[in-house]
Protein backbone atom coordinates (compact mmCIF):
# COMPACT_ATOMS: atom_id res chain seq x y z
CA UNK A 1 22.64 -17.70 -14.64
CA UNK A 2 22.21 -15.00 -12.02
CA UNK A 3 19.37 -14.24 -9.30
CA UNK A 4 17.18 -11.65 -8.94
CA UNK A 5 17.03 -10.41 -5.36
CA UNK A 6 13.84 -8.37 -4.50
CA UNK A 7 15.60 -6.36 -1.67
CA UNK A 8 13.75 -5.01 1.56
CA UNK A 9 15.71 -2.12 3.24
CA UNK A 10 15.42 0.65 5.54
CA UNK A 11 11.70 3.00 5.61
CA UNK A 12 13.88 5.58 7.66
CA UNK A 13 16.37 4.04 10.44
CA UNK A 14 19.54 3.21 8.22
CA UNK A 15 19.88 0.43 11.24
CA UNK A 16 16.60 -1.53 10.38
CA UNK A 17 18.31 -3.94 7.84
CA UNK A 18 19.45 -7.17 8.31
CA UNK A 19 22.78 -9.23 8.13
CA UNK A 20 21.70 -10.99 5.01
CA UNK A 21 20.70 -7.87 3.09
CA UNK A 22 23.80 -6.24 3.90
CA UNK A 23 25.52 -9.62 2.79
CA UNK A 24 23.66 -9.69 -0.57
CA UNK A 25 24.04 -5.85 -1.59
CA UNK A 26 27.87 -6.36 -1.22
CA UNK A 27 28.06 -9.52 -3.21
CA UNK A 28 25.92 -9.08 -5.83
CA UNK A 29 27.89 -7.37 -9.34
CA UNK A 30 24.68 -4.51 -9.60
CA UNK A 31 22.02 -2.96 -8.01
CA UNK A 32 18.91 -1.83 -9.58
CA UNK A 33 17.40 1.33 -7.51
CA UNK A 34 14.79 3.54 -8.11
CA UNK A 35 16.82 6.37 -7.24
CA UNK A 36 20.92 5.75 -6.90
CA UNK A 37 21.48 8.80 -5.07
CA UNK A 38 19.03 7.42 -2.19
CA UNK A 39 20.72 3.80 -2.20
CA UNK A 40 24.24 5.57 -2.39
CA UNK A 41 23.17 6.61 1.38
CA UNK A 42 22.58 3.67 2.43
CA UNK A 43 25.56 1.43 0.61
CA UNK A 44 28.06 4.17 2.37
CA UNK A 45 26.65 3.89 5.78
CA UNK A 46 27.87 -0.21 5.67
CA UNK A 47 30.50 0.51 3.04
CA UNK A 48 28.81 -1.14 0.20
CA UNK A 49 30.75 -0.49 -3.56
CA UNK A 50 28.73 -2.40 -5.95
CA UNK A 51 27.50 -0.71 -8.97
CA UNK A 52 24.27 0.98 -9.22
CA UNK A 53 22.01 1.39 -12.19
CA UNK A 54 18.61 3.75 -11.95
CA UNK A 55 15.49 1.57 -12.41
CA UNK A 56 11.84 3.51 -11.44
CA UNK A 57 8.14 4.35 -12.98
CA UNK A 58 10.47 6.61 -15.55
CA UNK A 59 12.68 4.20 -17.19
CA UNK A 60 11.48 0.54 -16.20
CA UNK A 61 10.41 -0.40 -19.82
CA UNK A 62 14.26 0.68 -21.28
CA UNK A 63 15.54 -0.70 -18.46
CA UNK A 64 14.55 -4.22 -18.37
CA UNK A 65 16.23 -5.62 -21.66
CA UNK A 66 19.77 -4.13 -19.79
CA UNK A 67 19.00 -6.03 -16.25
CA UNK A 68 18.23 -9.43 -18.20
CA UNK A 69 21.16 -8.96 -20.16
CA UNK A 70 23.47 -8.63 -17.12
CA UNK A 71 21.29 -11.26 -15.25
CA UNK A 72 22.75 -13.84 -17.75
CA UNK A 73 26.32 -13.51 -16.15
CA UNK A 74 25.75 -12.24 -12.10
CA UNK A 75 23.34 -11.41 -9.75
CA UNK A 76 21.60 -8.44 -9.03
CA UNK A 77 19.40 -6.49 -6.39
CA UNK A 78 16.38 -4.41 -6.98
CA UNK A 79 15.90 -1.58 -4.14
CA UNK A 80 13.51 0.92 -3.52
CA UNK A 81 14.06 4.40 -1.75
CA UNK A 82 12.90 3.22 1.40
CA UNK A 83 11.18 -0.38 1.98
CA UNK A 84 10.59 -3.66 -0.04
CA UNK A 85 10.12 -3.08 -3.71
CA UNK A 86 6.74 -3.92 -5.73
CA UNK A 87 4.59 -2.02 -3.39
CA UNK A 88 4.07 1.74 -4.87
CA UNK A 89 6.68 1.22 -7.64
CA UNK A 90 7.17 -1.21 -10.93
CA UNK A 91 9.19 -3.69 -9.26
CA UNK A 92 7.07 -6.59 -10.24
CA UNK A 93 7.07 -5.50 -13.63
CA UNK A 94 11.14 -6.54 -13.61
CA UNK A 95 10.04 -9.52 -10.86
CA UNK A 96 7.83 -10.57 -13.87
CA UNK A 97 10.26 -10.08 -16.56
CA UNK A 98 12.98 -11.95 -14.77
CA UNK A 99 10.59 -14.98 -13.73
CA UNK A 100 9.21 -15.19 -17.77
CA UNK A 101 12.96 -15.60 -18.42
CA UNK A 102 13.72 -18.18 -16.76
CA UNK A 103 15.84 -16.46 -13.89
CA UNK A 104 15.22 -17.44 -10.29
CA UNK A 105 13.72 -14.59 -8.20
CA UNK A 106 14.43 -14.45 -4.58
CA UNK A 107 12.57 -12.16 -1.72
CA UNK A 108 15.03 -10.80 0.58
CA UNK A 109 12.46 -9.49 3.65
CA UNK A 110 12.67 -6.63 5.38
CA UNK A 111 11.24 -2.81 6.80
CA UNK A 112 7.57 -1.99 5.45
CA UNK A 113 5.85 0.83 5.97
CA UNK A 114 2.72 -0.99 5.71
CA UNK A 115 3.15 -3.92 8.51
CA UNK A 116 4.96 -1.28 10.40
CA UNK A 117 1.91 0.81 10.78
CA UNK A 118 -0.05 -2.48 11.25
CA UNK A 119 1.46 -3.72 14.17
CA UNK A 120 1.34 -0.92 15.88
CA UNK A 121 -2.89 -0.34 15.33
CA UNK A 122 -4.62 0.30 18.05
CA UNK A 123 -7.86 -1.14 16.28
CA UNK A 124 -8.39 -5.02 15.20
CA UNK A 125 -6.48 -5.40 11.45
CA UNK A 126 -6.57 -9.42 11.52
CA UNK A 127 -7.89 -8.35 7.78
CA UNK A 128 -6.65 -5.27 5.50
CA UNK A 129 -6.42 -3.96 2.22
CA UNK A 130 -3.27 -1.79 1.21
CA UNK A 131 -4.31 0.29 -1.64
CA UNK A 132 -1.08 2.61 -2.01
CA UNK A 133 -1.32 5.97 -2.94
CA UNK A 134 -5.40 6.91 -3.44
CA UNK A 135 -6.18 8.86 -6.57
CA UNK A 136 -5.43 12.86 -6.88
CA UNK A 137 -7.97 14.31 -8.45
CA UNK A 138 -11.06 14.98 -6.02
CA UNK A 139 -13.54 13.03 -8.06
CA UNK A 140 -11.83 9.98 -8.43
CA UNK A 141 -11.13 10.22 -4.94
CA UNK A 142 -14.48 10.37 -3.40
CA UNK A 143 -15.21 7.12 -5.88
CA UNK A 144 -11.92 5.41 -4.36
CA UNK A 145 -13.34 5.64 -1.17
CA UNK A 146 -16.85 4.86 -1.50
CA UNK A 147 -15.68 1.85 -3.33
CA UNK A 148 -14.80 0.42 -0.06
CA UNK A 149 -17.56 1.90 1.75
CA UNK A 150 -19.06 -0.90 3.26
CA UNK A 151 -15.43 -3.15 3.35
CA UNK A 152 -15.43 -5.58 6.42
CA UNK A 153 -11.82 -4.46 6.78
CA UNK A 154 -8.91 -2.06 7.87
CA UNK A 155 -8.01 0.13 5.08
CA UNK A 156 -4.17 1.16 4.69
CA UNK A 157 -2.91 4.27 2.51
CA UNK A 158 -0.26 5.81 1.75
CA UNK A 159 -0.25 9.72 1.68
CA UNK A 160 1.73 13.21 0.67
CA UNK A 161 1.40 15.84 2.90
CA UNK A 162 0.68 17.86 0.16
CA UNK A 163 -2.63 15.59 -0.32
CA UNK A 164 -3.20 14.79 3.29
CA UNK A 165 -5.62 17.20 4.40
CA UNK A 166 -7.54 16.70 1.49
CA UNK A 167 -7.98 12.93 2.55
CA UNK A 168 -9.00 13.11 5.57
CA UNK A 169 -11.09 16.05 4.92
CA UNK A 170 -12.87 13.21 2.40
CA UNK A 171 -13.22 11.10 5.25
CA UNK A 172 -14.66 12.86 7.44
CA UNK A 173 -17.52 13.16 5.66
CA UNK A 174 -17.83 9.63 4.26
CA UNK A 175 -17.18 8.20 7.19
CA UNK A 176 -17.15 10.35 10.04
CA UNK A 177 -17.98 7.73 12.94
CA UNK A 178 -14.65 5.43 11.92
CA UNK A 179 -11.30 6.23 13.77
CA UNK A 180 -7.91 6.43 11.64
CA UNK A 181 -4.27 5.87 12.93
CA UNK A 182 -1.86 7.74 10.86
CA UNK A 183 1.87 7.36 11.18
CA UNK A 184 4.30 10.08 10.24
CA UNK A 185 8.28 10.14 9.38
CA UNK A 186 7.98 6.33 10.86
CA UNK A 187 11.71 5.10 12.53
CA UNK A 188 12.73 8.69 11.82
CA UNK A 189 14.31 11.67 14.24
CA UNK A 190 10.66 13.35 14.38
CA UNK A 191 8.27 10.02 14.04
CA UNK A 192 4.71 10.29 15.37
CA UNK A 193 1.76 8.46 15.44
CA UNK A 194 -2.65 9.96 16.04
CA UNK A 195 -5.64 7.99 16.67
CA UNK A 196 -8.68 9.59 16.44
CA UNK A 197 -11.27 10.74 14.07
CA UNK A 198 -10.98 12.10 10.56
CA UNK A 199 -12.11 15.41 11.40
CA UNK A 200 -9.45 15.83 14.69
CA UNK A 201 -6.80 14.74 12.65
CA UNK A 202 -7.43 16.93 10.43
CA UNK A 203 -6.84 19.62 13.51
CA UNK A 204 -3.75 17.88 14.63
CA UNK A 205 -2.07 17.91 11.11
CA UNK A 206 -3.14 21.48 10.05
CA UNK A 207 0.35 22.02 8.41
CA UNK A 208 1.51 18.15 7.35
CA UNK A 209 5.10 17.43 6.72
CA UNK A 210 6.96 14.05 5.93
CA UNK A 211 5.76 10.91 4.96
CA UNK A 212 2.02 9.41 5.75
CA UNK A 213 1.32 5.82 6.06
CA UNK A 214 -2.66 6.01 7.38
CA UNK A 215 -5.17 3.42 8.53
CA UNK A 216 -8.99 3.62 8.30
CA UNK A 217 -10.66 1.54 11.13
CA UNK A 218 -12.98 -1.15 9.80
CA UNK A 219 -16.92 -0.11 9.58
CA UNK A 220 -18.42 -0.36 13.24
CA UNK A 221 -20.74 -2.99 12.28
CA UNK A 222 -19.64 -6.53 11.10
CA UNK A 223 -21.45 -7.73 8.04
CA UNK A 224 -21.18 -11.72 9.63
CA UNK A 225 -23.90 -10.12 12.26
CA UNK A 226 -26.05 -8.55 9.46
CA UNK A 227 -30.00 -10.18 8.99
CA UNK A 228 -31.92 -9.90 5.36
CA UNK A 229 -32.78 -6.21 6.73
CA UNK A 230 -29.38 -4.56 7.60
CA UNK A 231 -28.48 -5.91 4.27
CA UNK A 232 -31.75 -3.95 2.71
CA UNK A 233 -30.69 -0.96 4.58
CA UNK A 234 -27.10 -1.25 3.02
CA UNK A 235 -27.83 -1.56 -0.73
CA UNK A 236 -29.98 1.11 -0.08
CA UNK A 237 -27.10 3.20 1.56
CA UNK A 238 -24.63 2.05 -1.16
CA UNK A 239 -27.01 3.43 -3.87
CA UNK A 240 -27.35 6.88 -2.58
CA UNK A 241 -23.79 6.84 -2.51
CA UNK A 242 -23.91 6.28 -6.35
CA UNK A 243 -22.45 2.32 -6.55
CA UNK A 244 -24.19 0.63 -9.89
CA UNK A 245 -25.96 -2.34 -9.48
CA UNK A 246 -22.64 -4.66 -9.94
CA UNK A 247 -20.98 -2.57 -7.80
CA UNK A 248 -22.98 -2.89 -4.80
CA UNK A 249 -23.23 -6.92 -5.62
CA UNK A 250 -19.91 -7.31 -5.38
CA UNK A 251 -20.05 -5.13 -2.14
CA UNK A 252 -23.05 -7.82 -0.30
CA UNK A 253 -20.92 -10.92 -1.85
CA UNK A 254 -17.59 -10.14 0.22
CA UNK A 255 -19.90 -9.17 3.30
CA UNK A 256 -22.43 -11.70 3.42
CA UNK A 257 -21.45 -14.84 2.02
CA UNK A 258 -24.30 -14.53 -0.55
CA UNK A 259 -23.50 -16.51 -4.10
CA UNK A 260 -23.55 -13.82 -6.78
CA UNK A 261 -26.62 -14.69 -8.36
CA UNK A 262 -28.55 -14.20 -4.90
CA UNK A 263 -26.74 -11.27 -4.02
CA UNK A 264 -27.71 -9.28 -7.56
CA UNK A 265 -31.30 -9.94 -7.75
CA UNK A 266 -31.69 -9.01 -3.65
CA UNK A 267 -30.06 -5.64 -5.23
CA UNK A 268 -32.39 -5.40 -8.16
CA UNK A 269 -35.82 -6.59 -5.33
CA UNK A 270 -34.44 -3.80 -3.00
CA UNK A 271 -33.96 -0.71 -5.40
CA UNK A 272 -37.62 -1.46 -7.49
């Protein structure tokens, strides 16, 4: 019976991977990438011959049955074009698949964009929520981000530059007094970082190119702090930003410690 190695590699820097990972991708009889032509670079650079097979959003659900099948007899390692699989792609959906079966699935850590970004915040992130890629179109965008409106944390996205200005532009008007730190092309030749506001980066980057990762300060205000009336004033804020009822329940219970049942009829007492 083989094992299913969830492999972390390189974000950029072909030299941010580890002994073990190297060691693994050489041993193991195939590796599962989301696109073979981006592993190939990376398998050459430490003169790595195993056999690749494509696996990615396209072709997970054909590809699946094959992987099990060839799990039965060797081991295998799942990449992604640049970081640790499961993130922004359907890794977990073969992480699952593997685990259901009865085949032992083994993290191999490594480079991520997202703790990359993290530890190099100039604001507190002791708490975050990584929500990928936010939506495209601009309506479900503006919902994304008033969703988490009110979150008592750091906020990490990832970004195109075809889509960047277009995010920020968002929040600079939802949340205009909240600093972001963006990272571009990180461990790359041309890497950069900005902190600032919404509205300057949106100066800085006025022709994007490369890869985002971006982080959205947490609100200025803690909700531990918050009395009975800066609650008021925030289901009151949340509703003229068009959250339902549930919606801004949910909101007071993560913020305030409130039991559900308090926290949805203070909602329904404040909006009468």
């Amino acid at each position: 019976m083989g094992t299913l190695y969830i492999m972390g590699t390189p974000i950029g820097n072909l030299k941010d991977i580890t002994f073990r990972a190297i060691e693994i991708l050489s041993q193991v009889s195939l590796i599962a990438s989301e696109d073979t032509r981006v592993t190939q670079k990376l398998l050459s650079r430490y003169d790595i011959k195993t056999k690749k097979v494509s696996f990615n959003k396209d072709n997970y659900s054909k590809k699946i049955p094959e992987i099990l099948k060839h799990l039965q007899n060797g081991d295998i390692a799942l990449t992604t074009d640049a970081g640790t699989p499961g993130i922004s792609d359907p890794g977990y959906e073969l992480a699952r698949a593997a685990e259901g079966s009865g085949f032992p699935v083994v993290g191999i850590p490594g480079p991520s964009a997202v703790t990359n970004i993290l530890s190099m915040c100039p604001f507190p992130t002791q708490s975050f929520l990584f929500t990928g890629f936010p939506p495209r179109k601009q309506s479900d965008l503006a919902k994304f981000l008033k969703e988490y409106a009110a979150l008592n944390a750091a906020i990490v996205m990832f970004e195109s530059p075809k889509r960047l200005r277009n995010l920020l532009d968002q929040l600079a008007t939802l949340y205009p007094e909240r600093t972001v730190f963006i990272g571009r092309e990180m461990t790359k030749v041309h890497e950069e970082t900005f902190h600032g506001s919404s509205a300057d980066a949106l100066t800085y980057f006025s022709d994007p190119k490369g890869e985002f990762t971006l982080v959205l300060s947490k609100p200025s205000i803690e909700m531990k702090h918050l009395d009975r009336t800066d609650i008021y004033a925030l289901v009151q804020q949340l509703s003229k930003e068009g959250l339902g009822i549930r919606e801004i329940s949910r909101e007071i219970v993560s913020l305030s410690g409130l039991k559900n049942t308090e926290a949805y009829k203070l909602v329904l007492d404040t909006l009468k």
